[in-house]
C-alpha atoms as a PDB file:
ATOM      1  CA  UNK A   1      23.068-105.615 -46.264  1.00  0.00           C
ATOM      2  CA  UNK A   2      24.183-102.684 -44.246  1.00  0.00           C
ATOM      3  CA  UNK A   3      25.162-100.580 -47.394  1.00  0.00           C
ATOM      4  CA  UNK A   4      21.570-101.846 -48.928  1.00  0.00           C
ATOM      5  CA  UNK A   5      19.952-100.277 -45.694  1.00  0.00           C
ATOM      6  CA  UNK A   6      22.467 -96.866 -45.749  1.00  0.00           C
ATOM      7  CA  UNK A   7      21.271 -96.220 -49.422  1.00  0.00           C
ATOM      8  CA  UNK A   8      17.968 -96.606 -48.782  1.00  0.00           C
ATOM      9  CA  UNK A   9      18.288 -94.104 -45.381  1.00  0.00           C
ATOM     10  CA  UNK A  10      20.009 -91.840 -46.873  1.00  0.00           C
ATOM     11  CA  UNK A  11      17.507 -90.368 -49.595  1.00  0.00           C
ATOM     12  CA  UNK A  12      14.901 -90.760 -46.910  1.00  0.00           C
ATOM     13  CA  UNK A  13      16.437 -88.266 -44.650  1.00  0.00           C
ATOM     14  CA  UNK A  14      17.075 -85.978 -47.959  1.00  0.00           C
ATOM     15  CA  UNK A  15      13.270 -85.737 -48.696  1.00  0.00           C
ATOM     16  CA  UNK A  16      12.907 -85.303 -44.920  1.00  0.00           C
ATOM     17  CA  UNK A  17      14.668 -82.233 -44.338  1.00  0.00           C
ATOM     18  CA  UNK A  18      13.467 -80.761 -47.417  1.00  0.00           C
ATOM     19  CA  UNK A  19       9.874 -81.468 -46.196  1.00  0.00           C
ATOM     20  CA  UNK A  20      11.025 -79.788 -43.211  1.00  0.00           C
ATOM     21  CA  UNK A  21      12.510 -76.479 -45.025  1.00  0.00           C
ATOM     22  CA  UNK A  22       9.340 -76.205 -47.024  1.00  0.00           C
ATOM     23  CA  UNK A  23       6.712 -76.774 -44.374  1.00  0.00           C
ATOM     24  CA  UNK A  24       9.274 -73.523 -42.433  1.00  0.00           C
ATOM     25  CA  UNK A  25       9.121 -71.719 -45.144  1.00  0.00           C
ATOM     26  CA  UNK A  26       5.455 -71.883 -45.973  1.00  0.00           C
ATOM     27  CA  UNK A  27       4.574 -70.805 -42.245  1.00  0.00           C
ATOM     28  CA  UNK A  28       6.937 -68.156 -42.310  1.00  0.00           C
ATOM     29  CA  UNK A  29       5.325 -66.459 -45.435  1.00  0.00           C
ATOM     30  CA  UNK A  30       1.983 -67.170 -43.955  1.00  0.00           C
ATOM     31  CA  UNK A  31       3.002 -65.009 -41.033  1.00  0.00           C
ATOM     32  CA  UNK A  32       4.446 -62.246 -43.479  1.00  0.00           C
ATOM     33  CA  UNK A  33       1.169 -62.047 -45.107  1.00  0.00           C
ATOM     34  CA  UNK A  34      -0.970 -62.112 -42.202  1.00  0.00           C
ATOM     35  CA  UNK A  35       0.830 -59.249 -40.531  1.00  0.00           C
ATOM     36  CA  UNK A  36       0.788 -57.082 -43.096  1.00  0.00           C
ATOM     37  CA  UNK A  37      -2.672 -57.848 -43.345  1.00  0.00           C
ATOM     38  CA  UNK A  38      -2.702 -56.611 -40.281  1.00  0.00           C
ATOM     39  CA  UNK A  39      -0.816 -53.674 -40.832  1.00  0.00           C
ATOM     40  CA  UNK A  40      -2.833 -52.617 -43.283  1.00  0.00           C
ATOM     41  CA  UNK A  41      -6.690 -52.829 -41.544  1.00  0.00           C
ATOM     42  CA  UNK A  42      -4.562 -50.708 -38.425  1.00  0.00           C
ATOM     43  CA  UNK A  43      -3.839 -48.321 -40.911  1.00  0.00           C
ATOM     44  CA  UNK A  44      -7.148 -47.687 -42.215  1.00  0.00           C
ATOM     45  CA  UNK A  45      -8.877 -47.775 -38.605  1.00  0.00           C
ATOM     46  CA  UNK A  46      -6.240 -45.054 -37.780  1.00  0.00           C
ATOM     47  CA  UNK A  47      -7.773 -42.581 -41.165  1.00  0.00           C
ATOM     48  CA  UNK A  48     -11.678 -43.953 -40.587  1.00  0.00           C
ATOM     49  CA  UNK A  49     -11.628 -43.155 -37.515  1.00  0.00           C
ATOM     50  CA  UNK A  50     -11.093 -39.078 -38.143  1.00  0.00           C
ATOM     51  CA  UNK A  51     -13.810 -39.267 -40.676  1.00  0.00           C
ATOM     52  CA  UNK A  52     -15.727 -41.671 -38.581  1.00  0.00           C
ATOM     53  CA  UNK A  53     -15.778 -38.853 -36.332  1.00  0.00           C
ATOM     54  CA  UNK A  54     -16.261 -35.980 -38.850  1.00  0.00           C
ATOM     55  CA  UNK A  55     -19.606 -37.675 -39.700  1.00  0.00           C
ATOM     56  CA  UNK A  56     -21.059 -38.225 -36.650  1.00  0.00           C
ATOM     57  CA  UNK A  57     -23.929 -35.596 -36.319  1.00  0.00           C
ATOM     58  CA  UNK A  58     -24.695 -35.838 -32.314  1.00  0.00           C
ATOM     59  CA  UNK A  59     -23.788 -32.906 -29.975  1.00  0.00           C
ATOM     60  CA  UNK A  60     -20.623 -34.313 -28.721  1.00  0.00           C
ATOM     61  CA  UNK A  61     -18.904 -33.583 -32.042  1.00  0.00           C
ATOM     62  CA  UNK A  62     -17.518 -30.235 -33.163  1.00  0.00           C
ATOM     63  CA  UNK A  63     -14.713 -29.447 -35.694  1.00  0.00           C
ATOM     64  CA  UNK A  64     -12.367 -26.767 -35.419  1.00  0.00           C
ATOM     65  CA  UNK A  65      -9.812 -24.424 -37.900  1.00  0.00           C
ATOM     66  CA  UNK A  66      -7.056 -22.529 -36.209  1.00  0.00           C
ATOM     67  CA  UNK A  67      -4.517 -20.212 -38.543  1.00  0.00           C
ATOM     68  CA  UNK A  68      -1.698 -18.879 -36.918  1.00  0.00           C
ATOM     69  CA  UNK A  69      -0.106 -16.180 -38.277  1.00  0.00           C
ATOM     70  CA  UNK A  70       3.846 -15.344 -38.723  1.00  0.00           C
ATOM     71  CA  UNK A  71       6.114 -15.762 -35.828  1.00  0.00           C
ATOM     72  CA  UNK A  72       6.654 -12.222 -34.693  1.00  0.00           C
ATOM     73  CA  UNK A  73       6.816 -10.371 -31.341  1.00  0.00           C
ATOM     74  CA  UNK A  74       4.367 -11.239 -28.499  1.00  0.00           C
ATOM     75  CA  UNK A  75       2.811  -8.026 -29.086  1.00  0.00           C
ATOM     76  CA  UNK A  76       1.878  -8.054 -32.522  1.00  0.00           C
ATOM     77  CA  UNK A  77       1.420 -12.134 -33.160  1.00  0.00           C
ATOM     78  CA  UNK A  78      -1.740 -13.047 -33.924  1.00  0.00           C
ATOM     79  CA  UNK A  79      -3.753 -16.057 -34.901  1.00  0.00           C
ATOM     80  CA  UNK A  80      -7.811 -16.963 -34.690  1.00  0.00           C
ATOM     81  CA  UNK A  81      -9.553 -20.376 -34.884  1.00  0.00           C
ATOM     82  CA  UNK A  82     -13.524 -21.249 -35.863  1.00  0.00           C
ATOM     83  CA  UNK A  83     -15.180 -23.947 -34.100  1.00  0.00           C
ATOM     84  CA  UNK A  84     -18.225 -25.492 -35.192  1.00  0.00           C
ATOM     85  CA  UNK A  85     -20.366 -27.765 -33.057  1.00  0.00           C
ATOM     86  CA  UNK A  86     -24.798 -28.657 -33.750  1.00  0.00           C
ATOM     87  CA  UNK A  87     -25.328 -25.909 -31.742  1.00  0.00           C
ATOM     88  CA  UNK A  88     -22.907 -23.078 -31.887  1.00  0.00           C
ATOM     89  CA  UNK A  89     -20.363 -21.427 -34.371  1.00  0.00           C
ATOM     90  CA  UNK A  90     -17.383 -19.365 -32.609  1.00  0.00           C
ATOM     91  CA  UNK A  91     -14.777 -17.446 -34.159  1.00  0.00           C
ATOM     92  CA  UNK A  92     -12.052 -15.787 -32.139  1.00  0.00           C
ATOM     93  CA  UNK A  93      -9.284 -13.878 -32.383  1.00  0.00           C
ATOM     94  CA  UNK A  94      -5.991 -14.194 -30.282  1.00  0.00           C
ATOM     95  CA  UNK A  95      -3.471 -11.605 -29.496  1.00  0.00           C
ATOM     96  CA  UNK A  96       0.520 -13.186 -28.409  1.00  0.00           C
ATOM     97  CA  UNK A  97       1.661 -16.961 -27.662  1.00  0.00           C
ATOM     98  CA  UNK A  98      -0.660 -17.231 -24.516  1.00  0.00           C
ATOM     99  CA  UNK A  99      -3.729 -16.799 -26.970  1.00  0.00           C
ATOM    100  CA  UNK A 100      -5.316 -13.727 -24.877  1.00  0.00           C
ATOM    101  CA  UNK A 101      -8.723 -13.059 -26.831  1.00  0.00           C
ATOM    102  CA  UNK A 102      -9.058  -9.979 -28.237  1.00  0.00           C
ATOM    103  CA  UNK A 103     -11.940 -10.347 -30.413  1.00  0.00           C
ATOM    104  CA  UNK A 104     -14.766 -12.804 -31.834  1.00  0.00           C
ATOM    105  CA  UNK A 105     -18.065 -13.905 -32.524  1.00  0.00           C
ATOM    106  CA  UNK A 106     -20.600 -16.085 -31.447  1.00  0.00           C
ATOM    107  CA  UNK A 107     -23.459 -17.771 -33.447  1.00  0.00           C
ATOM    108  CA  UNK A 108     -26.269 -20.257 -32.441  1.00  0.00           C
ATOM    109  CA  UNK A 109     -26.384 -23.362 -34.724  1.00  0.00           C
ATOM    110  CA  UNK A 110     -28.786 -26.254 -35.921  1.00  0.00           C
ATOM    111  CA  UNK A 111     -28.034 -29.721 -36.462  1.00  0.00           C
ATOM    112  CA  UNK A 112     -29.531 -30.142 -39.986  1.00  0.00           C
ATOM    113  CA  UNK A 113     -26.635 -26.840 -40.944  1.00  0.00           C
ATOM    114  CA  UNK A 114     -23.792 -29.025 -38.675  1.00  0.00           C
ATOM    115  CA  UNK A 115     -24.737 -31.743 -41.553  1.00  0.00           C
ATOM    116  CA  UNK A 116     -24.233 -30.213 -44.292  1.00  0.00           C
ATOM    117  CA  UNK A 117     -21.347 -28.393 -43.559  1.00  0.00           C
ATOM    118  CA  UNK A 118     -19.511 -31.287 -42.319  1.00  0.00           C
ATOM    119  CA  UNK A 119     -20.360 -33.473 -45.329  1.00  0.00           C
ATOM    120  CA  UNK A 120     -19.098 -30.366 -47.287  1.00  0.00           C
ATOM    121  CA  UNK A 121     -15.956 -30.728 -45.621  1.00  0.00           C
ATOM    122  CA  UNK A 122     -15.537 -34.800 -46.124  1.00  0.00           C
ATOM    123  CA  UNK A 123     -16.115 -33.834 -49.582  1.00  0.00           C
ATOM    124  CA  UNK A 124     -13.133 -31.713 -49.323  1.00  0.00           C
ATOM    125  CA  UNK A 125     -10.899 -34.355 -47.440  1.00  0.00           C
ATOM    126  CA  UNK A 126     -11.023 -32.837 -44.465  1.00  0.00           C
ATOM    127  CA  UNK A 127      -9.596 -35.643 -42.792  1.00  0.00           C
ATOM    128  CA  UNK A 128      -7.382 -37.167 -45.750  1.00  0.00           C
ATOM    129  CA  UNK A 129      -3.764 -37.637 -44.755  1.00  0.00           C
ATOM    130  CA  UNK A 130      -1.744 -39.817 -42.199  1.00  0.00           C
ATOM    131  CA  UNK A 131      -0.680 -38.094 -38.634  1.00  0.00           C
ATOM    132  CA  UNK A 132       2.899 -39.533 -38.400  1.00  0.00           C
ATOM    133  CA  UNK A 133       3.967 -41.431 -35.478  1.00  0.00           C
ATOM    134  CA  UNK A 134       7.091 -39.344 -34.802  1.00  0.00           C
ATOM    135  CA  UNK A 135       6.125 -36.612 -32.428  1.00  0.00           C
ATOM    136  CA  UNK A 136       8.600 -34.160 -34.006  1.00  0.00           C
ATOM    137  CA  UNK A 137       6.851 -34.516 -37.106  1.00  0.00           C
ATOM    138  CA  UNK A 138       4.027 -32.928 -35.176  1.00  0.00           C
ATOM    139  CA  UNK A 139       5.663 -30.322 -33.435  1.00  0.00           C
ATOM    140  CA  UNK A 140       4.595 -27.239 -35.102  1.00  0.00           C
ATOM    141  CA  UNK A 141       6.859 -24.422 -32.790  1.00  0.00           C
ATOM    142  CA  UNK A 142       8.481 -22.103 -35.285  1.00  0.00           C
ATOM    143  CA  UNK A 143       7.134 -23.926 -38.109  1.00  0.00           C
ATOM    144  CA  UNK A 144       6.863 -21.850 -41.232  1.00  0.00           C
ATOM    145  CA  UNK A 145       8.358 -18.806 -39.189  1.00  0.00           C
ATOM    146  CA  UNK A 146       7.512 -16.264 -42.294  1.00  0.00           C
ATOM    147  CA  UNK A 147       3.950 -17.658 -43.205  1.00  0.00           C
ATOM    148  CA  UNK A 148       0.715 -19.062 -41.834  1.00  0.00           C
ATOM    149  CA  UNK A 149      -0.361 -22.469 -40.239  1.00  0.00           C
ATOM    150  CA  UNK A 150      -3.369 -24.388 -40.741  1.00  0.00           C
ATOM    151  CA  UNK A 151      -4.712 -27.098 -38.199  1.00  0.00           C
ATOM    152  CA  UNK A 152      -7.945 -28.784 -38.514  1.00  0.00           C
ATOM    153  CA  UNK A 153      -9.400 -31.082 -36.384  1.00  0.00           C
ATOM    154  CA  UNK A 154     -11.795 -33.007 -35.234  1.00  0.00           C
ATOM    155  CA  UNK A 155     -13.096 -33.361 -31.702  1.00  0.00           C
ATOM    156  CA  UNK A 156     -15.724 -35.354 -29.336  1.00  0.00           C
ATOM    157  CA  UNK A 157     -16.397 -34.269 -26.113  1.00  0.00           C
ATOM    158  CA  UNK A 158     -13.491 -31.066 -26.829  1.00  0.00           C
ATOM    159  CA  UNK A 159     -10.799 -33.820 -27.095  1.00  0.00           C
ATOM    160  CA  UNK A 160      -9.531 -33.979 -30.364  1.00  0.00           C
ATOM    161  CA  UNK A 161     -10.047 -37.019 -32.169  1.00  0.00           C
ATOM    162  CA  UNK A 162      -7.893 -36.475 -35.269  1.00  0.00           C
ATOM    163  CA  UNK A 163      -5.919 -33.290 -36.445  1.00  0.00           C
ATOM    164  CA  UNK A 164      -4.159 -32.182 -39.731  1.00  0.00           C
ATOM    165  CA  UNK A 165      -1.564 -29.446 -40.271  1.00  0.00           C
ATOM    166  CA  UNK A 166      -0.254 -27.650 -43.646  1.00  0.00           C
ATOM    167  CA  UNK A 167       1.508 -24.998 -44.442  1.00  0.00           C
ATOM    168  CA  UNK A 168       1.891 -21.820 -46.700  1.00  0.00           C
ATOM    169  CA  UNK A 169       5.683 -22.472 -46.404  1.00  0.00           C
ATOM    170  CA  UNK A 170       6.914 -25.299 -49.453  1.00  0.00           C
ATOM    171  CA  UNK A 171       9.356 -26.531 -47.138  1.00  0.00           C
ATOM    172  CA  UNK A 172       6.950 -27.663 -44.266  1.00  0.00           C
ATOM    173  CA  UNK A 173       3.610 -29.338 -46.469  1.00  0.00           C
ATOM    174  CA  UNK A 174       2.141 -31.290 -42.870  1.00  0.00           C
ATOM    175  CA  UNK A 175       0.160 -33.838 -42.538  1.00  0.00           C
ATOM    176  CA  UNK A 176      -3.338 -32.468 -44.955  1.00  0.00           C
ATOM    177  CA  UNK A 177      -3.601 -34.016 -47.827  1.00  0.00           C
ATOM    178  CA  UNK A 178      -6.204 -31.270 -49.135  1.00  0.00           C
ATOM    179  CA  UNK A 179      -6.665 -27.969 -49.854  1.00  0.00           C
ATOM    180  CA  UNK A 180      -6.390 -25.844 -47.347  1.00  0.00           C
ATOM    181  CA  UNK A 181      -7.849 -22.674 -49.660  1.00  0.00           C
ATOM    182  CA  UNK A 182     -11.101 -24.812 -50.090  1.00  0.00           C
ATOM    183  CA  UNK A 183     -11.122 -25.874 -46.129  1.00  0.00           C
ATOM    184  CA  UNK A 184     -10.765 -22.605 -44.817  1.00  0.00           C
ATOM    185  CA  UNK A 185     -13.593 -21.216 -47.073  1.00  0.00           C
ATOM    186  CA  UNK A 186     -15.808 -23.463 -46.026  1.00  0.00           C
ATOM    187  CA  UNK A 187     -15.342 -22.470 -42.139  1.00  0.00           C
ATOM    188  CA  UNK A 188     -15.226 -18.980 -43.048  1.00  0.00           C
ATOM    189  CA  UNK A 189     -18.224 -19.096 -44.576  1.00  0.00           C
ATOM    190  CA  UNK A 190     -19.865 -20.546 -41.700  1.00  0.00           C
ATOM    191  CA  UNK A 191     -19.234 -17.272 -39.652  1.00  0.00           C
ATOM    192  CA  UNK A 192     -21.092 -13.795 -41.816  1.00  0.00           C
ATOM    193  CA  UNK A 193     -17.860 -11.336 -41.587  1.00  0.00           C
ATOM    194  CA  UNK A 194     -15.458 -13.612 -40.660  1.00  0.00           C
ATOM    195  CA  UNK A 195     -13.003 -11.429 -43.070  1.00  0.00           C
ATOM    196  CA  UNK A 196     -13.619  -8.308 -41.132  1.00  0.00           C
ATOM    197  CA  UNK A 197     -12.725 -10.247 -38.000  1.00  0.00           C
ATOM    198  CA  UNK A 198      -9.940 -11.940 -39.459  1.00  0.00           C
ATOM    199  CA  UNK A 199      -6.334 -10.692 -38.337  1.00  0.00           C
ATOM    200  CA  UNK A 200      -5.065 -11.220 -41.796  1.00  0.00           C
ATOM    201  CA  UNK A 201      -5.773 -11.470 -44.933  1.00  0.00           C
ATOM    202  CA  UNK A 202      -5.219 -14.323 -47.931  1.00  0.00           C
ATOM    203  CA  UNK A 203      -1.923 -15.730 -47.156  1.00  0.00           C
ATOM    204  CA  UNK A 204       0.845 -15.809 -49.796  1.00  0.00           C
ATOM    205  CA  UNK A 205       2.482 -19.476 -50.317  1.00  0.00           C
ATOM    206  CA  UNK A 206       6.079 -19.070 -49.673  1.00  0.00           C
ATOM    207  CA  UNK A 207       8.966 -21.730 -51.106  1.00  0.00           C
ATOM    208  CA  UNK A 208      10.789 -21.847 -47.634  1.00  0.00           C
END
């Protein structure tokens, strides 16, 4: 009788554990899936929320371009940014590292031209690409030494919401995932002789 009841046990506890081991494993993947899920939705709040921003038409919002120019002496670096709010359009131009003014423009603005031009520049992915996490990645001190750096960002309130960085050095692309030739036109063109005012002229791409 004893070896009847052992036989009998002994399968039971076999279908047991592997009842066990399947009911881990099926919680386990569950988990897997559902963070990633959740991965994925922080991900995607992290880019919306640049062109969330970008399409806001209210008169916190602005969104700025700021091209800095070769890394040179104090003297003779130079670099100049456009900002565009509903209301006003500012170019200026900065002389050495500690961005001393030198020249500029300002322009009144309405908010029906704020619309367009920033659904002109969502058209143009403006805010496409991924800011990395790593704060080196975003350090941009002697970046592209020999060429010209592009940020653009958005702001609320003058605190920047979301910015992008590229490059006209191969070697350092950023964070844009647009073109910067089609960006930069399009805040040019919001300020009538922004070339004259403009330090320098078309950069050249370098492989370095």
């Amino acid at each position: 009788m004893q070896r009847s009841n052992g036989a009998r046990i002994l399968p039971l506890l076999v279908i047991v554990i592997v009842v066990v081991l399947l009911v881990a494993a099926i919680v386990a993947a569950g988990r897997a899936v559902f963070s990633g899920g959740n991965s994925a939705t922080q991900t995607t709040e992290v880019t919306n929320r640049g062109r969330d921003a970008l399409l806001k038409i209210n008169m916190e919002q602005s969104v700025s371009m700021t091209v800095r120019g070769p890394i040179t002496a104090d003297e003779t670096f130079t670099s100049y940014k456009i900002t565009v709010s509903p209301d006003e359009r500012d170019m200026g131009v900065y002389r050495g590292y500690g961005e001393t003014r030198i020249r500029g423009k300002k322009l009144d603005n309405t908010t029906a031209a704020y619309e367009q031009f920033v659904y002109a520049l969502d058209k143009a992915n403006m805010m496409k690409g991924t800011v990395p996490e790593d704060d080196a990645k975003n350090d941009l001190r002697g970046i592209c030494a020999v060429g010209y750096v592009y940020e653009f960002s958005v702001m609320t309130n003058g605190d920047e919401v979301k910015t992008l960085w590229t490059s006209t050095c191969g070697g350092s692309p950023g964070s844009l995932d647009a073109s910067k030739e089609q960006l930069s036109a399009l805040f040019r063109a919001q300020i009538p002789g922004s070339e004259d005012l403009a330090p320098f002229r078309t950069p050249i791409n370098f492989r370095y």
